[in-house]
N, C-alpha and C. Protein backbone atom coordinates (compact mmCIF):
# COMPACT_ATOMS: atom_id res chain seq x y z
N UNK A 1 133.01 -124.88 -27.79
CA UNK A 1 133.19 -125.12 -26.36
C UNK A 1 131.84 -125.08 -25.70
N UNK A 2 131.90 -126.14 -24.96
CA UNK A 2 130.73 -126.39 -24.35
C UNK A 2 130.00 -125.43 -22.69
N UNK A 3 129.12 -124.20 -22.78
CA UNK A 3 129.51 -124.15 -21.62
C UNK A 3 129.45 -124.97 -20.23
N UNK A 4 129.99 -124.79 -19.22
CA UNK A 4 130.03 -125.72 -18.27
C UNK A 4 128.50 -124.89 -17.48
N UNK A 5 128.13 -125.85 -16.19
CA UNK A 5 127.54 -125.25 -15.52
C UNK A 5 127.73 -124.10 -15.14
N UNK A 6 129.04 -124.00 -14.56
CA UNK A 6 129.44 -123.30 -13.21
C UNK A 6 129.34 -121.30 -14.34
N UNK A 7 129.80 -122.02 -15.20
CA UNK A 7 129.40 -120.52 -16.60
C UNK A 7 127.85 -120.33 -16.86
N UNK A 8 126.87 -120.80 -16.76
CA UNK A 8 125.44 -120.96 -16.73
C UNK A 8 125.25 -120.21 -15.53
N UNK A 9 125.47 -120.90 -14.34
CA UNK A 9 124.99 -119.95 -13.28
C UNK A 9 125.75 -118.40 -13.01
N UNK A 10 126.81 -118.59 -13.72
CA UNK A 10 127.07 -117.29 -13.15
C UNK A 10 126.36 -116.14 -14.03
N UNK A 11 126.29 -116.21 -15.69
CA UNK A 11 125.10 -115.29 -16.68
C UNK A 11 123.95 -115.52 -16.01
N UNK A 12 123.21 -116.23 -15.11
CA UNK A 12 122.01 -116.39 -14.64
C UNK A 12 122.40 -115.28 -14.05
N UNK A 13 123.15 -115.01 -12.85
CA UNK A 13 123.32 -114.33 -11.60
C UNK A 13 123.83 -112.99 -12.38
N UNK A 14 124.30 -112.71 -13.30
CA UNK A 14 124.70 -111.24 -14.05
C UNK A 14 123.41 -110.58 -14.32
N UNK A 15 122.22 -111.29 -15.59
CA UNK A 15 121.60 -110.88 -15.78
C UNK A 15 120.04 -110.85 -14.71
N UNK A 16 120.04 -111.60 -13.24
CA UNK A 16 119.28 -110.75 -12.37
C UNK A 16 119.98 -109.43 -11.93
N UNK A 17 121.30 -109.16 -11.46
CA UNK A 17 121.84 -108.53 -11.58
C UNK A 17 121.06 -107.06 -12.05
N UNK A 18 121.88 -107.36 -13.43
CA UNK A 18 121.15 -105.99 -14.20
C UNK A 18 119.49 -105.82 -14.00
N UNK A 19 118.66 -106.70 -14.38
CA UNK A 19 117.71 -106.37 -14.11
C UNK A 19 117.14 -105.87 -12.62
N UNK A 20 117.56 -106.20 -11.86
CA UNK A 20 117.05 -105.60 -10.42
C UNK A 20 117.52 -104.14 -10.33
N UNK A 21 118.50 -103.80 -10.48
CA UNK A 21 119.62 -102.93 -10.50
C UNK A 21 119.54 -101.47 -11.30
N UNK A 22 119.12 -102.14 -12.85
CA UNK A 22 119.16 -101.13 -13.73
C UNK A 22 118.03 -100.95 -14.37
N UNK A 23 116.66 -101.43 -13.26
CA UNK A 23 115.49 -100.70 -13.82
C UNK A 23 115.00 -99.81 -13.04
N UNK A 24 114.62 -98.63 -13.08
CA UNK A 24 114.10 -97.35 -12.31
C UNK A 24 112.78 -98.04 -11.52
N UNK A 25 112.72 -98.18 -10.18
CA UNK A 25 111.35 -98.27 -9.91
C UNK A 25 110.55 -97.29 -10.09
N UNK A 26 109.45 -97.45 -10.14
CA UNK A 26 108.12 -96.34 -10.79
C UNK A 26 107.62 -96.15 -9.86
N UNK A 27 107.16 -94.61 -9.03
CA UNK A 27 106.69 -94.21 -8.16
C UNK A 27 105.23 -94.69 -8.29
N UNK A 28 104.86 -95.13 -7.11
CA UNK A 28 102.94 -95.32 -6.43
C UNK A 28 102.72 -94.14 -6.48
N UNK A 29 101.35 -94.22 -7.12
CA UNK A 29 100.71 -93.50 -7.80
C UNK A 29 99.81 -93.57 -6.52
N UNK A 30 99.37 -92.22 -6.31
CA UNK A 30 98.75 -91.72 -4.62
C UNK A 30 97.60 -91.22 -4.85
N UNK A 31 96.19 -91.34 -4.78
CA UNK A 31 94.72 -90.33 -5.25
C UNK A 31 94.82 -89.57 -4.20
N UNK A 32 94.64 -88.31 -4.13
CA UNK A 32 94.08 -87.03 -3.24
C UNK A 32 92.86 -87.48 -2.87
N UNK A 33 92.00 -87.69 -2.01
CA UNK A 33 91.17 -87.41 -1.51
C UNK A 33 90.39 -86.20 -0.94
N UNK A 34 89.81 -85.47 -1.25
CA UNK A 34 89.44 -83.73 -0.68
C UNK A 34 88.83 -83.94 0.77
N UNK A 35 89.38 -82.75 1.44
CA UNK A 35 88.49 -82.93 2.85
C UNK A 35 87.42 -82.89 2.67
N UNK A 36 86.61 -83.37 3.43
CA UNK A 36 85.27 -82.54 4.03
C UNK A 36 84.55 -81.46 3.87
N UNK A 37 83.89 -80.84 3.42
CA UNK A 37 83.20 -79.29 4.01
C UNK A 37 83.52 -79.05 5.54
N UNK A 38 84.00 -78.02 5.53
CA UNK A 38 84.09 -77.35 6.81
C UNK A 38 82.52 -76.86 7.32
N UNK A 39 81.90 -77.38 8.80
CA UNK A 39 80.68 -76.50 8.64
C UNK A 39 81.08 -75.27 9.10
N UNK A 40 79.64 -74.17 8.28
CA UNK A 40 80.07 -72.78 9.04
C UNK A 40 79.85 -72.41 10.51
N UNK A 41 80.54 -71.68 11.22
CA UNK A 41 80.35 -71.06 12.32
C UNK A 41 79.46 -70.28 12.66
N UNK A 42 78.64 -69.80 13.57
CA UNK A 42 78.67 -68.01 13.52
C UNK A 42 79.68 -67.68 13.72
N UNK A 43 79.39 -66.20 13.88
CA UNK A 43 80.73 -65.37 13.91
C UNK A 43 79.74 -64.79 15.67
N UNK A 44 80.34 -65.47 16.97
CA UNK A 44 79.45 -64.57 17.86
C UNK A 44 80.44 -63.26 18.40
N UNK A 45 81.31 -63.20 17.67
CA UNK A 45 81.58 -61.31 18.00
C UNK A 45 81.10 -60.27 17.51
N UNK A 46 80.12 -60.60 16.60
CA UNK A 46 79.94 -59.72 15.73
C UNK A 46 78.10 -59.07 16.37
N UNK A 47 77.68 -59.41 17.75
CA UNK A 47 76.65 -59.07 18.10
C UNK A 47 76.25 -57.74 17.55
N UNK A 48 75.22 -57.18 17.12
CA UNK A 48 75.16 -55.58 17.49
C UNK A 48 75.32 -55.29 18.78
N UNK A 49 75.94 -53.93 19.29
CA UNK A 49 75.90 -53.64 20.47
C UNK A 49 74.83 -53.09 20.82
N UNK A 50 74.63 -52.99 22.22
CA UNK A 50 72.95 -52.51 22.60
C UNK A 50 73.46 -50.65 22.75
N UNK A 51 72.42 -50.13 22.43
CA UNK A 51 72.24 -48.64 22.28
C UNK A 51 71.28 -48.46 23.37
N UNK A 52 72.24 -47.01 24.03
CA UNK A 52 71.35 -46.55 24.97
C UNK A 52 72.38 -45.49 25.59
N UNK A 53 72.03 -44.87 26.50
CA UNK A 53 72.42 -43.93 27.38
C UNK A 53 73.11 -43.38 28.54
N UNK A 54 73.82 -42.79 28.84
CA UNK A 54 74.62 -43.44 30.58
C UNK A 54 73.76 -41.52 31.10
N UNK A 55 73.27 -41.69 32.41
CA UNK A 55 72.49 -40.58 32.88
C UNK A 55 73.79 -40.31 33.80
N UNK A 56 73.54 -38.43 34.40
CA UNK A 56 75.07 -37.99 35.08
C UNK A 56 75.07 -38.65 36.03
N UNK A 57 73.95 -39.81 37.03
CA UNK A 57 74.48 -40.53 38.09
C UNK A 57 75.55 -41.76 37.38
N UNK A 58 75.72 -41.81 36.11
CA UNK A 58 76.89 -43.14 35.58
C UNK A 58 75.94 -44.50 35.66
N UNK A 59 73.93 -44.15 35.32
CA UNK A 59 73.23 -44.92 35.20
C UNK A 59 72.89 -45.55 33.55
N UNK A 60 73.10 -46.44 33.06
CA UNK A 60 73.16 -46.95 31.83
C UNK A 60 71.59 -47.41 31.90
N UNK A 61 71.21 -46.46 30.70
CA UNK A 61 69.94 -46.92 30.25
C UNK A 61 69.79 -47.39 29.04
N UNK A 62 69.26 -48.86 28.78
CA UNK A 62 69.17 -49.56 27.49
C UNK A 62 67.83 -48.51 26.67
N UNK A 63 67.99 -48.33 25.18
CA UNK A 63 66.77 -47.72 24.40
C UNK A 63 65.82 -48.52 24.20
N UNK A 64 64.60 -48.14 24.15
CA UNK A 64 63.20 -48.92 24.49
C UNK A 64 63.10 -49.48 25.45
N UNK A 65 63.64 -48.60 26.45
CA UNK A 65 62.71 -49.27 28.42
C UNK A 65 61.96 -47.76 28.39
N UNK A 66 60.47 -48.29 29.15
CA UNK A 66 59.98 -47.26 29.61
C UNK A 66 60.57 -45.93 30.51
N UNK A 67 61.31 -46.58 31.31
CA UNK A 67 61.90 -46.07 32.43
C UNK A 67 63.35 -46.41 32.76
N UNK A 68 64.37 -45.73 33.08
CA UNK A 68 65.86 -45.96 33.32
C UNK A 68 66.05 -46.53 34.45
N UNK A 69 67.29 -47.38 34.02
CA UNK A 69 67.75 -48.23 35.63
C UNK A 69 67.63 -47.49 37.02
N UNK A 70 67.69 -48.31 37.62
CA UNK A 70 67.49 -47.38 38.79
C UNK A 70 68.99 -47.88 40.04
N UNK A 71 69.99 -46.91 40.26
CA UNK A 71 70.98 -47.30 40.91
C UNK A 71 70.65 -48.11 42.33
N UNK A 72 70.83 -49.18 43.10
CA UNK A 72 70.72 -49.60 44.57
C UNK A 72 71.44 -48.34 45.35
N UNK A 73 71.07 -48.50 47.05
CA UNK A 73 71.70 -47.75 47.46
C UNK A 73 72.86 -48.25 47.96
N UNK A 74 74.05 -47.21 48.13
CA UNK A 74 75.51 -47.95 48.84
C UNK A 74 74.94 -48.27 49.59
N UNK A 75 75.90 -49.39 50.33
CA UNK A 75 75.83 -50.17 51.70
C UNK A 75 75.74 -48.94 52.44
N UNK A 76 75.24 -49.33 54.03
CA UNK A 76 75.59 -48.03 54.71
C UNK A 76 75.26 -47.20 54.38
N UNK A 77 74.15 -46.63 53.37
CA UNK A 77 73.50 -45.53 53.26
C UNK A 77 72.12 -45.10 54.73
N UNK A 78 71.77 -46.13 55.11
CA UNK A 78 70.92 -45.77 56.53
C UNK A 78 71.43 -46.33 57.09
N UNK A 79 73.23 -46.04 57.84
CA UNK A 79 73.75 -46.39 59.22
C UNK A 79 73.46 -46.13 60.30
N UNK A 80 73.60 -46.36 61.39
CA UNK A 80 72.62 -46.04 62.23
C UNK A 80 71.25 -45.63 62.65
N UNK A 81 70.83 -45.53 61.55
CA UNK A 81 68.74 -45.88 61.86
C UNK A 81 68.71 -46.93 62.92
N UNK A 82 67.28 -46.68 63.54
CA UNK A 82 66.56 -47.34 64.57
C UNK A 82 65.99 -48.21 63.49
N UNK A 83 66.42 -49.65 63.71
CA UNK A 83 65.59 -51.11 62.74
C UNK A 83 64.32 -50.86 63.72
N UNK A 84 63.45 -51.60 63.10
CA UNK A 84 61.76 -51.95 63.69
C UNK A 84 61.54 -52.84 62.94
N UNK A 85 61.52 -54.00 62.97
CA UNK A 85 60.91 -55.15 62.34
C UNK A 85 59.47 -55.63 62.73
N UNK A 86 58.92 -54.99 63.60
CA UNK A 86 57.43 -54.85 63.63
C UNK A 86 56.30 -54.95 63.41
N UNK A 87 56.71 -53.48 62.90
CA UNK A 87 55.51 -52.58 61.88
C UNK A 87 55.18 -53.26 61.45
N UNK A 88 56.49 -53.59 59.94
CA UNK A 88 55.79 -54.52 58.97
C UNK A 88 55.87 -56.28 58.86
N UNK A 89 55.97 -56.64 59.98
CA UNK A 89 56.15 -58.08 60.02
C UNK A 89 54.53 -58.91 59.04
N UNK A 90 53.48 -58.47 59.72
CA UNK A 90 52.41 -58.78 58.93
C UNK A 90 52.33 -58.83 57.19
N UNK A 91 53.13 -57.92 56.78
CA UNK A 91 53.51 -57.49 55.43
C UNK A 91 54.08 -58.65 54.89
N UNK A 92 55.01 -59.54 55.37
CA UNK A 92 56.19 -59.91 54.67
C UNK A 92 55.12 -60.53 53.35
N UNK A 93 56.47 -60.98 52.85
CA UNK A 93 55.83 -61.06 50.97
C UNK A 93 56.33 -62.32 50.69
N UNK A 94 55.79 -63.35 50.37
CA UNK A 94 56.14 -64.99 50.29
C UNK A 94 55.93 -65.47 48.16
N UNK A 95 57.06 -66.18 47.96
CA UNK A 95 57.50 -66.19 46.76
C UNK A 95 57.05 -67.69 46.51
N UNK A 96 56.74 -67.84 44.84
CA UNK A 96 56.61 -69.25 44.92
C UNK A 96 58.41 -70.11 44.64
N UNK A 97 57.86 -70.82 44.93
CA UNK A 97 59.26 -71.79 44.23
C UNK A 97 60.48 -71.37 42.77
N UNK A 98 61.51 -70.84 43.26
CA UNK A 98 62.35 -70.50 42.25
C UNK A 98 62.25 -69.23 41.26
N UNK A 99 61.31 -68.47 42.25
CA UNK A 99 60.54 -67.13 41.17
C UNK A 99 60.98 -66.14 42.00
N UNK A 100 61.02 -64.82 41.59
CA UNK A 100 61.40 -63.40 42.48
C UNK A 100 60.16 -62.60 42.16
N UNK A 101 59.19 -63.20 40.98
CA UNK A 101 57.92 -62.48 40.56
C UNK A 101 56.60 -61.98 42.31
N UNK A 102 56.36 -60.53 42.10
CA UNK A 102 55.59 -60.52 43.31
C UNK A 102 54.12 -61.43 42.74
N UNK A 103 53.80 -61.96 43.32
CA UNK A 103 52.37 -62.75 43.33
C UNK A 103 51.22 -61.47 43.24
N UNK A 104 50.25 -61.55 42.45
CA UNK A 104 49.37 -60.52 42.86
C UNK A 104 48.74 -60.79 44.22
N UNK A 105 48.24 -61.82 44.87
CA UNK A 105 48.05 -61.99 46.20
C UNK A 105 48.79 -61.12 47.14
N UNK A 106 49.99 -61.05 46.59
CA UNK A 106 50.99 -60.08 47.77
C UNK A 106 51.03 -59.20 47.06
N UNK A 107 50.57 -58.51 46.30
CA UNK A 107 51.10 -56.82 46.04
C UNK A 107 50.39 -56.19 46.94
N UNK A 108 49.04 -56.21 47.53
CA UNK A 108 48.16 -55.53 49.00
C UNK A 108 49.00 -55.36 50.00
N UNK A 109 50.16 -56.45 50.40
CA UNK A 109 51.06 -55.99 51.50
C UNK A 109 52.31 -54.68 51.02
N UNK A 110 52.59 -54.94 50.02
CA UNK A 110 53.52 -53.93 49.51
C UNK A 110 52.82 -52.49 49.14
N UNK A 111 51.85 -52.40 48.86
CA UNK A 111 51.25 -51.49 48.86
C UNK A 111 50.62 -50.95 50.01
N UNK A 112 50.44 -51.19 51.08
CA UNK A 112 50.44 -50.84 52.72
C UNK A 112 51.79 -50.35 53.31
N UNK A 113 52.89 -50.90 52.79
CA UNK A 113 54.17 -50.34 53.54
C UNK A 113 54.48 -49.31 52.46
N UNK A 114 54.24 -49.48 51.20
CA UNK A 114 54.66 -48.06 50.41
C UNK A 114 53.29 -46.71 51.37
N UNK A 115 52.38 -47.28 51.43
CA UNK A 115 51.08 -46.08 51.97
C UNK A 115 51.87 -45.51 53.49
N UNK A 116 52.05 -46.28 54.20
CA UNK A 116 52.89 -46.19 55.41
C UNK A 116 54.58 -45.40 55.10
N UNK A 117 54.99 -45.53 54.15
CA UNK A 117 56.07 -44.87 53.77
C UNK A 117 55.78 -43.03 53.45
N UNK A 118 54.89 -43.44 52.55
CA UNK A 118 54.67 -42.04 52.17
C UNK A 118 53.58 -41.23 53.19
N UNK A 119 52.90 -41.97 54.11
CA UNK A 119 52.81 -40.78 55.31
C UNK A 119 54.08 -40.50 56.00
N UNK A 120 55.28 -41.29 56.16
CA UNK A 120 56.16 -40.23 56.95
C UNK A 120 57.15 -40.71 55.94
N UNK A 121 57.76 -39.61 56.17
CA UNK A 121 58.74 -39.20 54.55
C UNK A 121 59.88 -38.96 55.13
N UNK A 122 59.98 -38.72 56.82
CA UNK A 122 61.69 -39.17 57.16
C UNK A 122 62.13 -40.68 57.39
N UNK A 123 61.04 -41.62 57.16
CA UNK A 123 61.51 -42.97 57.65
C UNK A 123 61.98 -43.69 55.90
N UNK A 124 62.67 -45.12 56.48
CA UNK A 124 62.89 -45.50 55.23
C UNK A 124 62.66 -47.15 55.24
N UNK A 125 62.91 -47.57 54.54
CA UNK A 125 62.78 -48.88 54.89
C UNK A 125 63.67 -49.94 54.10
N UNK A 126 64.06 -50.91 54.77
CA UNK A 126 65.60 -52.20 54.30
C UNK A 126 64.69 -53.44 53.42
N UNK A 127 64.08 -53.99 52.72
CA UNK A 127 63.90 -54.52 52.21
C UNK A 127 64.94 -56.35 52.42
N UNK A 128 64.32 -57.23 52.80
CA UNK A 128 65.21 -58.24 53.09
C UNK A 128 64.86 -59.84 52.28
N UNK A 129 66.24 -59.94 51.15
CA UNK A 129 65.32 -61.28 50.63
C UNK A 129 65.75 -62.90 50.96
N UNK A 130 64.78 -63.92 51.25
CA UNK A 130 65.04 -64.91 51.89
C UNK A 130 64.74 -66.39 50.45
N UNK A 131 64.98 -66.97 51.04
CA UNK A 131 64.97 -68.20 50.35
C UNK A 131 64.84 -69.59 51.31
N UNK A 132 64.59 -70.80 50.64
CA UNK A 132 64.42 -72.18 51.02
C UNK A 132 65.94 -72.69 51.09
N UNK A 133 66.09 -73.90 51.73
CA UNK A 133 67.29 -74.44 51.91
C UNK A 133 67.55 -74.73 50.30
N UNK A 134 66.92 -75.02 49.28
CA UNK A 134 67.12 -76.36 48.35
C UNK A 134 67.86 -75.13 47.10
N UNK A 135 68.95 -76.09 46.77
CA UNK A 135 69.84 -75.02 45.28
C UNK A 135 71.13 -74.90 46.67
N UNK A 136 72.07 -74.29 45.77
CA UNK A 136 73.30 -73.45 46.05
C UNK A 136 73.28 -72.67 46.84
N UNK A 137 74.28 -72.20 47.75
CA UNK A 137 74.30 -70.52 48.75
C UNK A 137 74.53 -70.03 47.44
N UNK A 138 75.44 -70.13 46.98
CA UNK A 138 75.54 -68.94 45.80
C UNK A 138 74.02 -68.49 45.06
N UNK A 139 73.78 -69.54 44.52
CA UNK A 139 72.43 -69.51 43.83
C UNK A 139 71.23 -68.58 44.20
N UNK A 140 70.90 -69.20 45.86
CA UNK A 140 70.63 -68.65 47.05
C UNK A 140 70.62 -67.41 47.26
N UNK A 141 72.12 -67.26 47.18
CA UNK A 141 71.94 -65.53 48.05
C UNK A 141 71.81 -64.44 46.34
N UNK A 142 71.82 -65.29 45.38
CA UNK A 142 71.27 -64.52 44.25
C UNK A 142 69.54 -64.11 43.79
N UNK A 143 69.12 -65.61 44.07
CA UNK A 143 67.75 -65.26 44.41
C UNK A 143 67.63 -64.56 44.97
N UNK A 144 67.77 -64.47 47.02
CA UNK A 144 67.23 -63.32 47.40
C UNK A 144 67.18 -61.92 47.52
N UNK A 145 68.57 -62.02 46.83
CA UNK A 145 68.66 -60.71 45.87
C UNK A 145 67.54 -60.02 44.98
N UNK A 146 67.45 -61.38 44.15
CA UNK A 146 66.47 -60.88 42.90
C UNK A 146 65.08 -60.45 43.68
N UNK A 147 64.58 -61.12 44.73
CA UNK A 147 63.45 -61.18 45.64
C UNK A 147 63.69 -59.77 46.09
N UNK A 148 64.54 -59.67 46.69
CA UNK A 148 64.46 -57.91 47.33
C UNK A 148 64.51 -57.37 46.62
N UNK A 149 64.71 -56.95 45.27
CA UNK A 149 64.73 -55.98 44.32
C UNK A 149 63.42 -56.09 43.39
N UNK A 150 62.91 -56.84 43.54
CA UNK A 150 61.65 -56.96 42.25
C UNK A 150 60.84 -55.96 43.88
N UNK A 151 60.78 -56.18 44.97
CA UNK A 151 59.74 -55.49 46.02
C UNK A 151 60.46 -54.28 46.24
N UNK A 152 61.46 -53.60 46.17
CA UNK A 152 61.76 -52.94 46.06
C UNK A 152 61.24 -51.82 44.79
N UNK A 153 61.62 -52.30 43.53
CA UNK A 153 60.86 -51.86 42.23
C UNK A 153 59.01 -51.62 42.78
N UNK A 154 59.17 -52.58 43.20
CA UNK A 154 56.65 -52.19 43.50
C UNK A 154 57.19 -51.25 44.60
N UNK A 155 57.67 -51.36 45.21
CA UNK A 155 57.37 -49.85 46.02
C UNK A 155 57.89 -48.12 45.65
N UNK A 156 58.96 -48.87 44.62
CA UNK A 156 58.93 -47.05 43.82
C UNK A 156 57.61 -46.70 42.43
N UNK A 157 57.81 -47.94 42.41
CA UNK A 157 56.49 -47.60 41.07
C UNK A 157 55.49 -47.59 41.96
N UNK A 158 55.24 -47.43 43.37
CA UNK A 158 53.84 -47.33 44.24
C UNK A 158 54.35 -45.51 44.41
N UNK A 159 55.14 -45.07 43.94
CA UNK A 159 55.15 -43.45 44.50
C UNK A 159 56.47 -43.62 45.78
N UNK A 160 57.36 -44.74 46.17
CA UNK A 160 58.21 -44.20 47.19
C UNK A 160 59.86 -43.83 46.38
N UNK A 161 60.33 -42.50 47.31
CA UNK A 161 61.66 -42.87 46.52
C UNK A 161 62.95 -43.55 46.66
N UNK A 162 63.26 -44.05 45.64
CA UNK A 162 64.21 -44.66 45.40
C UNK A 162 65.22 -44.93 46.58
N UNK A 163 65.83 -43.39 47.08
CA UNK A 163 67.02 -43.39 48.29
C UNK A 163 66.02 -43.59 49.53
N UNK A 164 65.33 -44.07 49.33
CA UNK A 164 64.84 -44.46 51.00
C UNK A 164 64.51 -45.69 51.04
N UNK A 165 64.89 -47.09 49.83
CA UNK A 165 64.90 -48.42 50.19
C UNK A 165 66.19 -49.24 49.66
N UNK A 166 66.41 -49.43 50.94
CA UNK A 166 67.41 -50.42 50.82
C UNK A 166 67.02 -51.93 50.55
N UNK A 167 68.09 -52.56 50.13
CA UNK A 167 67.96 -54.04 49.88
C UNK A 167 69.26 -54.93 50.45
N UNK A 168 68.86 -55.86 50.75
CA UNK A 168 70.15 -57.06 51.02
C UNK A 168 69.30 -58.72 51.20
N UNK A 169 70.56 -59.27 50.56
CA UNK A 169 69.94 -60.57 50.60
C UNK A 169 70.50 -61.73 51.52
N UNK A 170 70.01 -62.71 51.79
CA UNK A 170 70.05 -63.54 52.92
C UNK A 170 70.44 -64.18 52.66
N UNK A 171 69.80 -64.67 51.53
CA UNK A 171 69.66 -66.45 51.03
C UNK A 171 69.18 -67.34 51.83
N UNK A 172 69.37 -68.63 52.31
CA UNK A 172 69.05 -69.22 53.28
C UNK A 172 69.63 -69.28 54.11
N UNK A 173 70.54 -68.12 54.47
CA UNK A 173 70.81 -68.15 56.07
C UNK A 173 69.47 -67.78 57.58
N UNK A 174 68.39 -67.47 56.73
CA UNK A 174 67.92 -66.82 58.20
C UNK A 174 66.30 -67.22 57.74
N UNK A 175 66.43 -68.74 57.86
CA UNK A 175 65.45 -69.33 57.45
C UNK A 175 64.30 -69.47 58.49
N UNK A 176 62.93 -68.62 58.42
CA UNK A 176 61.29 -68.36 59.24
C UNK A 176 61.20 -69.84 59.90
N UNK A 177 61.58 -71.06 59.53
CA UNK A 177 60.91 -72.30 59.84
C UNK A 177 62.11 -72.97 59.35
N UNK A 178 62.80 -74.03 60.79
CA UNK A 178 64.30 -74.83 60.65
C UNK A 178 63.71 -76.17 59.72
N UNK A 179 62.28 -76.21 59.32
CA UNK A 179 61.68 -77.57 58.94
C UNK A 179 62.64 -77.59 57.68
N UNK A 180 61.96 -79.44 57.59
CA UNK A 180 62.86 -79.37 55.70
C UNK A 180 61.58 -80.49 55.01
N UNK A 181 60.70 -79.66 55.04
CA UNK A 181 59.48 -80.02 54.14
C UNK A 181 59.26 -78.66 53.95
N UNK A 182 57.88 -79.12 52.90
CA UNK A 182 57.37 -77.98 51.76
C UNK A 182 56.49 -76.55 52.60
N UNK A 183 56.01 -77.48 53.62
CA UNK A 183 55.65 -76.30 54.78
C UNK A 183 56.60 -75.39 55.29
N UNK A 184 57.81 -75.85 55.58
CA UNK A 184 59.00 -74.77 56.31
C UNK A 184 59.31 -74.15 55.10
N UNK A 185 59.60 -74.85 53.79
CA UNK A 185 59.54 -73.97 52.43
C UNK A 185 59.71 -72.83 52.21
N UNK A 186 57.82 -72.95 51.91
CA UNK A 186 56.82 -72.21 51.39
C UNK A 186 56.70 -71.06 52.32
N UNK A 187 57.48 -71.09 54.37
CA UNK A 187 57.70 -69.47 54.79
C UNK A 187 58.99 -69.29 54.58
N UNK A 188 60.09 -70.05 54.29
CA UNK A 188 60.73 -69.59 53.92
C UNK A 188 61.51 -68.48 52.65
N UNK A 189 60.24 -68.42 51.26
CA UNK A 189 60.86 -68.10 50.63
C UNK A 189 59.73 -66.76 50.80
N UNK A 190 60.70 -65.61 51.10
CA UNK A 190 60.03 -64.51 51.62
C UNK A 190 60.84 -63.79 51.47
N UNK A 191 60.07 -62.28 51.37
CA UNK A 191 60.43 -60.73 51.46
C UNK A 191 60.39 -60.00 52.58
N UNK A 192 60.96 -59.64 53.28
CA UNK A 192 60.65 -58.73 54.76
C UNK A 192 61.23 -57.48 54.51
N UNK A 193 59.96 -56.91 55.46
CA UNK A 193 60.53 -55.39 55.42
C UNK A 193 60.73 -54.92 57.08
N UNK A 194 61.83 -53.77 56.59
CA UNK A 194 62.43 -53.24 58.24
C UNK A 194 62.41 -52.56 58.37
N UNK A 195 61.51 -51.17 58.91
CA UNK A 195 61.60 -49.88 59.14
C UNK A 195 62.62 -49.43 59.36
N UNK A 196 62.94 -48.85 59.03
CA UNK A 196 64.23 -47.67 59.22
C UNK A 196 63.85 -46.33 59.81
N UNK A 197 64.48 -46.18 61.10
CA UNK A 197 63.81 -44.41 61.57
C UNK A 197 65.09 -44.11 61.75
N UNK A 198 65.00 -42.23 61.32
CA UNK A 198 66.30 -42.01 60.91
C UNK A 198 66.87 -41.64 63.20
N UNK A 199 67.98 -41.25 63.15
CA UNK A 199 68.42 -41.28 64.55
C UNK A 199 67.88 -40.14 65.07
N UNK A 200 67.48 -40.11 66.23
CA UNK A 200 66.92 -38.44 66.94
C UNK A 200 67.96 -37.60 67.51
């Protein structure tokens, strides 16, 4: 017997059949690739801590300073004193650009109001630090911070003490010259000092 077509195609169509059917496909084969090196970190918790001292005023002194911090005074420690801005107006102490460093040019004035301090030993004196318009108020009233406290420091290391100078800073609110060139500047960035007499 002859087969017919219609018997041809259908063993064609059996045996794709099986073969599609009843062979396991074979899993893709996948390479690992390794990461990267991780780079290392520091480790920044692991600072040493700084060693040093707390004195009974609750003053923290770092080891290897010549000399221990020195506390500011509270606000309102010379309330009601008689101000005199005066005396030492001639004194004031002028900073260069972006520095709180005293100039040696100006340590002669700071050293006249410390000499003037320590002939009278009930007066005291406010220390006031100023700045230029240019930077931040914030920035600003940090500088003249730093400015009143570095003249502050020359006048205790000149022999005055400590509780008899105050400090506060301005920033550029209470600017010598409204200019806005290098001339209104250059008086603006200044140290003033304010007698303090205690009340009679």
């Amino acid at each position: 017997m002859k087969p017919t077509s219609f018997t041809t195609a259908t063993l064609v169509a059996v045996v794709l059949m099986i073969t599609s059917f009843g062979c396991a496909k074979r899993p893709t084969r996948v390479t690992n690739i390794p990461n990267p090196p991780i780079a290392e970190v520091p480790d920044v918790g692991m600072t040493e801590p700084i060693e040093g001292v707390f004195s009974p005023e609750g003053v923290f002194s770092p080891e290897g300073l010549d000399t221990p911090l020195i506390p500011l005074n509270p606000p309102g420690s010379h309330l009601n004193w008689q101000e005199d801005s005066e005396t030492f107006r001639a004194h004031t102490v002028y900073f260069a650009f972006d520095s709180s460093a005293v100039g040696n040019a100006e340590k002669p004035k700071v050293e006249a109001v410390a000499a003037h301090l320590k002939s009278n030993p009930v007066q005291a004196v406010r220390v006031e630090g100023h700045c230029d318009e240019r930077g931040t108020e914030g920035y600003n009233m940090a500088l003249g911070e730093r400015r009143a406290i570095a003249l502050r420091d020359e006048l205790i290391r000149l022999g005055v003490e400590p509780g008899r100078v105050d400090t506060i800073s301005y920033g550029e609110e209470r600017p010598a010259d409204p200019g806005h060139n290098e001339e209104a500047w250059r008086k603006n960035r200044r140290g003033e000092f304010i007698l303090l007499i205690p009340p009679q």
